[in-house]
N, C-alpha and C. Protein backbone atom coordinates (compact mmCIF):
# COMPACT_ATOMS: atom_id res chain seq x y z
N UNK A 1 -7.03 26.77 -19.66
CA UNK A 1 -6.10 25.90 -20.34
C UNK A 1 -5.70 24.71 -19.46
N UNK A 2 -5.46 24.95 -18.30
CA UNK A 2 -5.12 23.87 -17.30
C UNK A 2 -6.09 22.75 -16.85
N UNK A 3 -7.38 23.21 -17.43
CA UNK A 3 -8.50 22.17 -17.14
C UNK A 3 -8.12 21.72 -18.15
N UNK A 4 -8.26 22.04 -19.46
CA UNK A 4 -7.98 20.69 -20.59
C UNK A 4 -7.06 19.44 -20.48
N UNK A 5 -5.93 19.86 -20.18
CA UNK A 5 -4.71 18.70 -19.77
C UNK A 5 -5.32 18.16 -18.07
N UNK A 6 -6.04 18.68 -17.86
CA UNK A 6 -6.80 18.19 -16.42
C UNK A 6 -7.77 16.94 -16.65
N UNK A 7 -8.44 17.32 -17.83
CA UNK A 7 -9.49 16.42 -18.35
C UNK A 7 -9.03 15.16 -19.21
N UNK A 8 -7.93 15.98 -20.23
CA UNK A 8 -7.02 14.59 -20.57
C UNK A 8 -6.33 13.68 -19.87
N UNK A 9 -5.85 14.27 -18.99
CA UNK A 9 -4.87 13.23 -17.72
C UNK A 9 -6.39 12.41 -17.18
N UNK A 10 -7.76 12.69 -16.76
CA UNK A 10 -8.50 12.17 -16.21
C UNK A 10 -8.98 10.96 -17.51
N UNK A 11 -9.21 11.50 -18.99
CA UNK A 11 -9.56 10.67 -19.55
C UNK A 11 -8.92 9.13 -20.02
N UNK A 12 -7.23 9.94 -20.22
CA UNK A 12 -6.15 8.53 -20.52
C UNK A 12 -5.97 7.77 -19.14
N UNK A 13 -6.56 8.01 -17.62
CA UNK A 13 -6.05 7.72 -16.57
C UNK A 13 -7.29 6.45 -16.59
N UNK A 14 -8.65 6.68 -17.30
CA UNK A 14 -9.68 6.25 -17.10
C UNK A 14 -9.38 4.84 -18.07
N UNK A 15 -8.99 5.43 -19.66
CA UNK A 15 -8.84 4.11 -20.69
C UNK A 15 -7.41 3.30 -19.80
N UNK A 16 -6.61 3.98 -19.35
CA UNK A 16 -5.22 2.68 -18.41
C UNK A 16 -5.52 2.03 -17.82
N UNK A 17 -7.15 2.38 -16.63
CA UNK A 17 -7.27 1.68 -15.55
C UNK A 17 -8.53 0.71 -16.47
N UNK A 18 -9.03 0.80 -17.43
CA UNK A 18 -10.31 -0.13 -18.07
C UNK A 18 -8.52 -1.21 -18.51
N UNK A 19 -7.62 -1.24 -19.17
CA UNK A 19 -6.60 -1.62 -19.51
C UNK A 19 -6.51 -2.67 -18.39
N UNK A 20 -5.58 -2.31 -17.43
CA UNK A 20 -5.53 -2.71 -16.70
C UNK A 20 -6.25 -4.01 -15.50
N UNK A 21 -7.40 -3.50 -15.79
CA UNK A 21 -8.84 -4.47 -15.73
C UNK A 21 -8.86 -5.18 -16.47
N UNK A 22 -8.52 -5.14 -17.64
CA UNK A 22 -8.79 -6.25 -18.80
C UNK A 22 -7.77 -7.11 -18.94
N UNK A 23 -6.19 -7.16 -18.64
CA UNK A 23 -5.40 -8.19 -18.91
C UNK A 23 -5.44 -8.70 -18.07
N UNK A 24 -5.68 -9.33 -16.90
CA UNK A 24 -6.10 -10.23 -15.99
C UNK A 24 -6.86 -11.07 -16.24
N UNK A 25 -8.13 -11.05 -17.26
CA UNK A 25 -8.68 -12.28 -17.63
C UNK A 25 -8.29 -12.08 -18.98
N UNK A 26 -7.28 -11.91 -19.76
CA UNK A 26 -6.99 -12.39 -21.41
C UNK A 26 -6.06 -13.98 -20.56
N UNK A 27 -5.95 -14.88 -21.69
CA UNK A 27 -5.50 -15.77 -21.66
C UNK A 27 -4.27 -15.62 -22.53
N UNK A 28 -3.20 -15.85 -21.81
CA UNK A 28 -1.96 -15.72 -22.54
C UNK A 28 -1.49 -16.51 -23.78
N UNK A 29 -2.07 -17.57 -23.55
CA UNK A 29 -1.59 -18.57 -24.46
C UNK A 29 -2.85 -18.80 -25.63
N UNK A 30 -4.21 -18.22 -25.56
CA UNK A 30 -4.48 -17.93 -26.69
C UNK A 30 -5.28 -16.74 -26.85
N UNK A 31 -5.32 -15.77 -26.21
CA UNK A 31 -4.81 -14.51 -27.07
C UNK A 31 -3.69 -13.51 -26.33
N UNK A 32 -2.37 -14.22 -27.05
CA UNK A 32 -0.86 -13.40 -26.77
C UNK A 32 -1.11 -11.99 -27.73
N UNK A 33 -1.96 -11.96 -28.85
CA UNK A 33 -1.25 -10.96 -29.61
C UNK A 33 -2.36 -9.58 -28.64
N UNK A 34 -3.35 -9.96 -28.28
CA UNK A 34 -4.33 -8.74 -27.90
C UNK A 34 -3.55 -8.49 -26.84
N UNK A 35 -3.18 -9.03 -25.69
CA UNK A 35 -2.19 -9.11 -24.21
C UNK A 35 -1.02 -7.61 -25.46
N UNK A 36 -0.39 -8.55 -26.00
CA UNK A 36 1.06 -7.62 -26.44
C UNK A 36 -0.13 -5.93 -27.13
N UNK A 37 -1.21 -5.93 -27.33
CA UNK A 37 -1.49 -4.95 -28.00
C UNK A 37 -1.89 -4.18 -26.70
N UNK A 38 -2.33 -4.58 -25.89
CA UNK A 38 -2.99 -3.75 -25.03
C UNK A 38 -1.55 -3.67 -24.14
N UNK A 39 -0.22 -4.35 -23.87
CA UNK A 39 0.78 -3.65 -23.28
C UNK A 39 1.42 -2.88 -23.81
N UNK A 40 1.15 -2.66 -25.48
CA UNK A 40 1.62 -1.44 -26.11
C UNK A 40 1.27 0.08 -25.94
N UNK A 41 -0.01 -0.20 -25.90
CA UNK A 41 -1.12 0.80 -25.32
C UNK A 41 -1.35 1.31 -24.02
N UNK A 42 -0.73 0.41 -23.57
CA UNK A 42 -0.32 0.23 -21.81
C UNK A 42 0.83 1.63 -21.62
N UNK A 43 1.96 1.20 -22.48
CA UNK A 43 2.85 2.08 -22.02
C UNK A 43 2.92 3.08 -22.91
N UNK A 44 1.75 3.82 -23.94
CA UNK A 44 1.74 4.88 -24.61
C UNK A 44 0.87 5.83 -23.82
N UNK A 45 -0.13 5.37 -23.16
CA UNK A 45 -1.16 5.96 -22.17
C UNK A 45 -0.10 6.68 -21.03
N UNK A 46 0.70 5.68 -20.25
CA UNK A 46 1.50 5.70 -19.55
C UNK A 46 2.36 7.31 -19.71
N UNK A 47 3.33 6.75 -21.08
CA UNK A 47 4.15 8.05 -21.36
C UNK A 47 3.05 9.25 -21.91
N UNK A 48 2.29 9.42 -21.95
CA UNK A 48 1.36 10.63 -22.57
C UNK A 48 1.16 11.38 -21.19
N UNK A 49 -0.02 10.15 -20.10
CA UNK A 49 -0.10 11.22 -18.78
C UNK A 49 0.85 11.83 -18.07
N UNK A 50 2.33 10.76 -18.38
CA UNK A 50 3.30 11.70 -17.87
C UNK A 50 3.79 13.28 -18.59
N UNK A 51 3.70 13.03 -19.64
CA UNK A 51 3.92 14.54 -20.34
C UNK A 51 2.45 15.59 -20.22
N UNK A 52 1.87 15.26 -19.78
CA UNK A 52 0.49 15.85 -19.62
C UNK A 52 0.60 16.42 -18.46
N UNK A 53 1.18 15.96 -17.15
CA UNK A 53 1.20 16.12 -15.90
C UNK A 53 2.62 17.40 -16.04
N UNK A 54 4.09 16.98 -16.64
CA UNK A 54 4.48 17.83 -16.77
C UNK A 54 4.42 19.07 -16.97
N UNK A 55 3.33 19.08 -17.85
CA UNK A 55 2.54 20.45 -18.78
C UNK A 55 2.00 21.35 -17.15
N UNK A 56 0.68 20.41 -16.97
CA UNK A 56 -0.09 21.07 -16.17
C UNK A 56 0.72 21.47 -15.12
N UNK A 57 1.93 21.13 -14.83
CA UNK A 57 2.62 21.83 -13.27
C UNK A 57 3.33 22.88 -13.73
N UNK A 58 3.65 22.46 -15.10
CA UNK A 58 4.53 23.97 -15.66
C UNK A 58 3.33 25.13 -15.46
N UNK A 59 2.60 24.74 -16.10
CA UNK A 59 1.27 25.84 -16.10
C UNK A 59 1.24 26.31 -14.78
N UNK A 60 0.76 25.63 -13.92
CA UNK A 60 0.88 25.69 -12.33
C UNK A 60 2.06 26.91 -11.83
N UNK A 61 3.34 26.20 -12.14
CA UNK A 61 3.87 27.09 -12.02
C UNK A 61 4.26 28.99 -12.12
N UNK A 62 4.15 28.94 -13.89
CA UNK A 62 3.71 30.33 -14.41
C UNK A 62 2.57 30.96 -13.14
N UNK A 63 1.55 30.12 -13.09
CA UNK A 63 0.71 31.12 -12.21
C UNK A 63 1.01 31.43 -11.17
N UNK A 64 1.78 30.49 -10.27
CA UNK A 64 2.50 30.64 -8.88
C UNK A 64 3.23 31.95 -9.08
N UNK A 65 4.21 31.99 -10.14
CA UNK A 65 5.08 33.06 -10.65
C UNK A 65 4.00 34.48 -10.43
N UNK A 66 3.68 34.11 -11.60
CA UNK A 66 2.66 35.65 -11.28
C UNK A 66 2.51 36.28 -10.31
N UNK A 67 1.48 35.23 -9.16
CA UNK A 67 1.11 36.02 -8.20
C UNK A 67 2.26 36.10 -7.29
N UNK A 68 3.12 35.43 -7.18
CA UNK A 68 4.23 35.91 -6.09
C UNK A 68 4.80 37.35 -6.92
N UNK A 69 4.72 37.47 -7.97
CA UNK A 69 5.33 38.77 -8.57
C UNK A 69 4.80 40.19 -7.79
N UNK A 70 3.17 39.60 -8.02
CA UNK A 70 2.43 41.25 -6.90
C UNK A 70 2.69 41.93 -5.60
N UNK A 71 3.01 42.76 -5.90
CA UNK A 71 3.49 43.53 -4.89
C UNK A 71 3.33 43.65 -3.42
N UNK A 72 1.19 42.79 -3.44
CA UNK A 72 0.64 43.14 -2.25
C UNK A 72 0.19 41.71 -1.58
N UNK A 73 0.82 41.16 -1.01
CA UNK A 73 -0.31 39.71 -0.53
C UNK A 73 -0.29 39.81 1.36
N UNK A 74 -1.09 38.92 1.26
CA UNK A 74 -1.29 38.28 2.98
C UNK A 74 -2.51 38.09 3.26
N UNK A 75 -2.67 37.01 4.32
CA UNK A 75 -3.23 36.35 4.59
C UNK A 75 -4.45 36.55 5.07
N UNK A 76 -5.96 35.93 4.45
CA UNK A 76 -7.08 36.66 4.90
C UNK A 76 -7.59 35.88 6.04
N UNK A 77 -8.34 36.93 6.44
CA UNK A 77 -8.93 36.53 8.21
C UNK A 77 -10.23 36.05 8.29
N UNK A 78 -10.45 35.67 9.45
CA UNK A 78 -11.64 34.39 9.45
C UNK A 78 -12.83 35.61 9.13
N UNK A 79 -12.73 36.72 9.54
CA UNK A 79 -13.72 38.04 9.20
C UNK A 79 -14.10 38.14 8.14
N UNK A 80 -12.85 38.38 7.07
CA UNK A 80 -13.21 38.72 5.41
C UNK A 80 -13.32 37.38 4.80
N UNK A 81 -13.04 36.33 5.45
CA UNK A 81 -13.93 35.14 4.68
C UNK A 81 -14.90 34.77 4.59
N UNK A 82 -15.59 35.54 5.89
CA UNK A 82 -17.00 35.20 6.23
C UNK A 82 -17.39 36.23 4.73
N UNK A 83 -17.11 37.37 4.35
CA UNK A 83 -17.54 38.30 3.45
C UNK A 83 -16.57 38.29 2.55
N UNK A 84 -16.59 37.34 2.37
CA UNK A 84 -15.30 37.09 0.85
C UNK A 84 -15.61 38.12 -0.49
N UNK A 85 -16.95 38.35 -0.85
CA UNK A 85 -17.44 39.17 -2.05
C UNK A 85 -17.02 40.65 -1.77
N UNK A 86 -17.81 41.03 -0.52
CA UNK A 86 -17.38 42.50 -0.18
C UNK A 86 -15.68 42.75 -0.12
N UNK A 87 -15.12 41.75 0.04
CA UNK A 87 -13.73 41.83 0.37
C UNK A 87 -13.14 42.24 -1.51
N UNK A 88 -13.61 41.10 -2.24
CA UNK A 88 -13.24 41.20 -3.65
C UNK A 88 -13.73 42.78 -4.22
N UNK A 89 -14.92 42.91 -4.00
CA UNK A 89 -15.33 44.35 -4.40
C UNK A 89 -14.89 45.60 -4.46
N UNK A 90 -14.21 45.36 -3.20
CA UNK A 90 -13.44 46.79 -2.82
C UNK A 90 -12.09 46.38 -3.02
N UNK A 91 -11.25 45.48 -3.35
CA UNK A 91 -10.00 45.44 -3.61
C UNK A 91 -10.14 45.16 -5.32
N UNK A 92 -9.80 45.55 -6.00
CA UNK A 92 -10.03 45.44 -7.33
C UNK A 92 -8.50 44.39 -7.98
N UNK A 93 -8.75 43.51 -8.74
CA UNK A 93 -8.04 42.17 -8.98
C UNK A 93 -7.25 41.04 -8.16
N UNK A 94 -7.91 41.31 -6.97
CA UNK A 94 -7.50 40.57 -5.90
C UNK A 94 -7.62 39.45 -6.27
N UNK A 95 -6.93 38.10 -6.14
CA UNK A 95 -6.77 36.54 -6.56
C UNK A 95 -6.49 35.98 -4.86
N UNK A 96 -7.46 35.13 -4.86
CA UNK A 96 -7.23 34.29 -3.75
C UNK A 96 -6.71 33.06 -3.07
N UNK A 97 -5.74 32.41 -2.64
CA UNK A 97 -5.68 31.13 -2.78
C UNK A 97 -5.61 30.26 -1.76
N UNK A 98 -6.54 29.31 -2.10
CA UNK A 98 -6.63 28.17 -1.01
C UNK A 98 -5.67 27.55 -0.53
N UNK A 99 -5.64 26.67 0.38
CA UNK A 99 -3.91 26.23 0.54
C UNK A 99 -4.07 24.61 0.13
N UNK A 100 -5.51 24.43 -0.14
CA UNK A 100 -5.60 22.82 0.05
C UNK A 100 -6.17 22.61 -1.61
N UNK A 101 -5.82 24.01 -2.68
CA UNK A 101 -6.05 24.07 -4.03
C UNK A 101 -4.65 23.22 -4.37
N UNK A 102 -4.69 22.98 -6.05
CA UNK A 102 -3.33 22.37 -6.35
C UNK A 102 -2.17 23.70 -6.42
N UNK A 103 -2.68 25.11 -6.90
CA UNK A 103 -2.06 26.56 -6.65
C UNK A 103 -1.68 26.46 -5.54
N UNK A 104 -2.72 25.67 -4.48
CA UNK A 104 -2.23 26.45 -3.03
C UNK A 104 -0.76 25.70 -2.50
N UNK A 105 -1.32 24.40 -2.61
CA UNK A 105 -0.29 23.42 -2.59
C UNK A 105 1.39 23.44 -2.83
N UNK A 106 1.37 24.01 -4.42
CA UNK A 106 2.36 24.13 -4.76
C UNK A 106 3.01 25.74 -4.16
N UNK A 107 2.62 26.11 -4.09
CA UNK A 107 2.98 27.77 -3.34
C UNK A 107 3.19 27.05 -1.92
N UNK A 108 2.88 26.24 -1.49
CA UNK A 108 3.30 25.62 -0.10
C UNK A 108 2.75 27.00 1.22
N UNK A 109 1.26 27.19 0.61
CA UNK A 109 0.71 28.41 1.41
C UNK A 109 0.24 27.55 3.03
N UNK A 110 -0.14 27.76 4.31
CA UNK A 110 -0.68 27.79 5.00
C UNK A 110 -1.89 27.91 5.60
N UNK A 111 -2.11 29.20 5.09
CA UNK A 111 -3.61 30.07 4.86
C UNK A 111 -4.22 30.88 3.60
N UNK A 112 -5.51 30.58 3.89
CA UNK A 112 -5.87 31.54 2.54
C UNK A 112 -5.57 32.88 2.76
N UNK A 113 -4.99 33.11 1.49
CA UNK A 113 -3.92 34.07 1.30
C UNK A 113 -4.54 35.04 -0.34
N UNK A 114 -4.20 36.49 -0.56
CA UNK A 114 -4.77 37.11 -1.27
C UNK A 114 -4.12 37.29 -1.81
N UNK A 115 -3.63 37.71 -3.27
CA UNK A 115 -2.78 38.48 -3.38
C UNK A 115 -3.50 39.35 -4.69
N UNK A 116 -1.95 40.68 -4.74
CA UNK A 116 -3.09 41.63 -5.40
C UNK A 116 -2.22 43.22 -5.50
N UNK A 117 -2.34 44.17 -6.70
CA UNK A 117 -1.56 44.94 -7.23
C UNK A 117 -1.72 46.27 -6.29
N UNK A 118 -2.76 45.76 -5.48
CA UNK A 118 -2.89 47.15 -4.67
C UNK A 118 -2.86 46.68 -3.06
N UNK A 119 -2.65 47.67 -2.10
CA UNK A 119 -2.54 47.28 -0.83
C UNK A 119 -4.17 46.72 -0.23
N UNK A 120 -4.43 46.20 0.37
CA UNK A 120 -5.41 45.58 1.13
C UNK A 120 -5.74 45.54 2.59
């Protein structure tokens, strides 16, 4: 779900900046009305990615929620990263997170970090 509003924020971010590109050579004084149409459009693009961005951090959030909810986390070692699969295998629903992901980010993690309903 979070890729979709991922892909929309990328697509309205793409038609603002073609926008943007384009009123620099309209001529104001003869074509004012396309200028006023495309600053209408200007600031509907505008207010959309912002409610789009809202979305996706709420989302963000919920998941942060989650995994801080599990009972079991900490931080994996340069060992079980080298064997990240074997590591997943034997811990059963283990979730991993990067720190330099937008998850990781917002969790304000350090290191890749596991977390997970069972001890590890």
């Amino acid at each position: 779900m979070k890729e979709v509003e991922k892909n929309e924020i990328k697509r309205l971010s793409d038609r603002l900046d073609a926008i943007r590109h384009l009123q620099p050579t309209l001529s104001l004084v003869d074509e004012a009305e396309k200028f006023a149409e495309l600053e209408k459009e200007k600031a509907t693009l505008e207010a959309e990615i912002a409610r789009l961005r809202v979305v996706y951090t709420q989302k963000l959030s919920k998941e942060a929620q989650k995994l801080l909810a599990l009972p079991h986390r900490r931080a994996i070692t340069k060992k079980e990263q080298a064997d990240i699969g074997k590591l997943k295998k034997t811990v059963r629903g283990l979730v991993i997170v990067h720190p330099m992901t937008a998850l990781g980010r917002e969790m304000e993690l350090q290191e890749m970090t596991g977390f997970s309903k069972t001890a590890f």
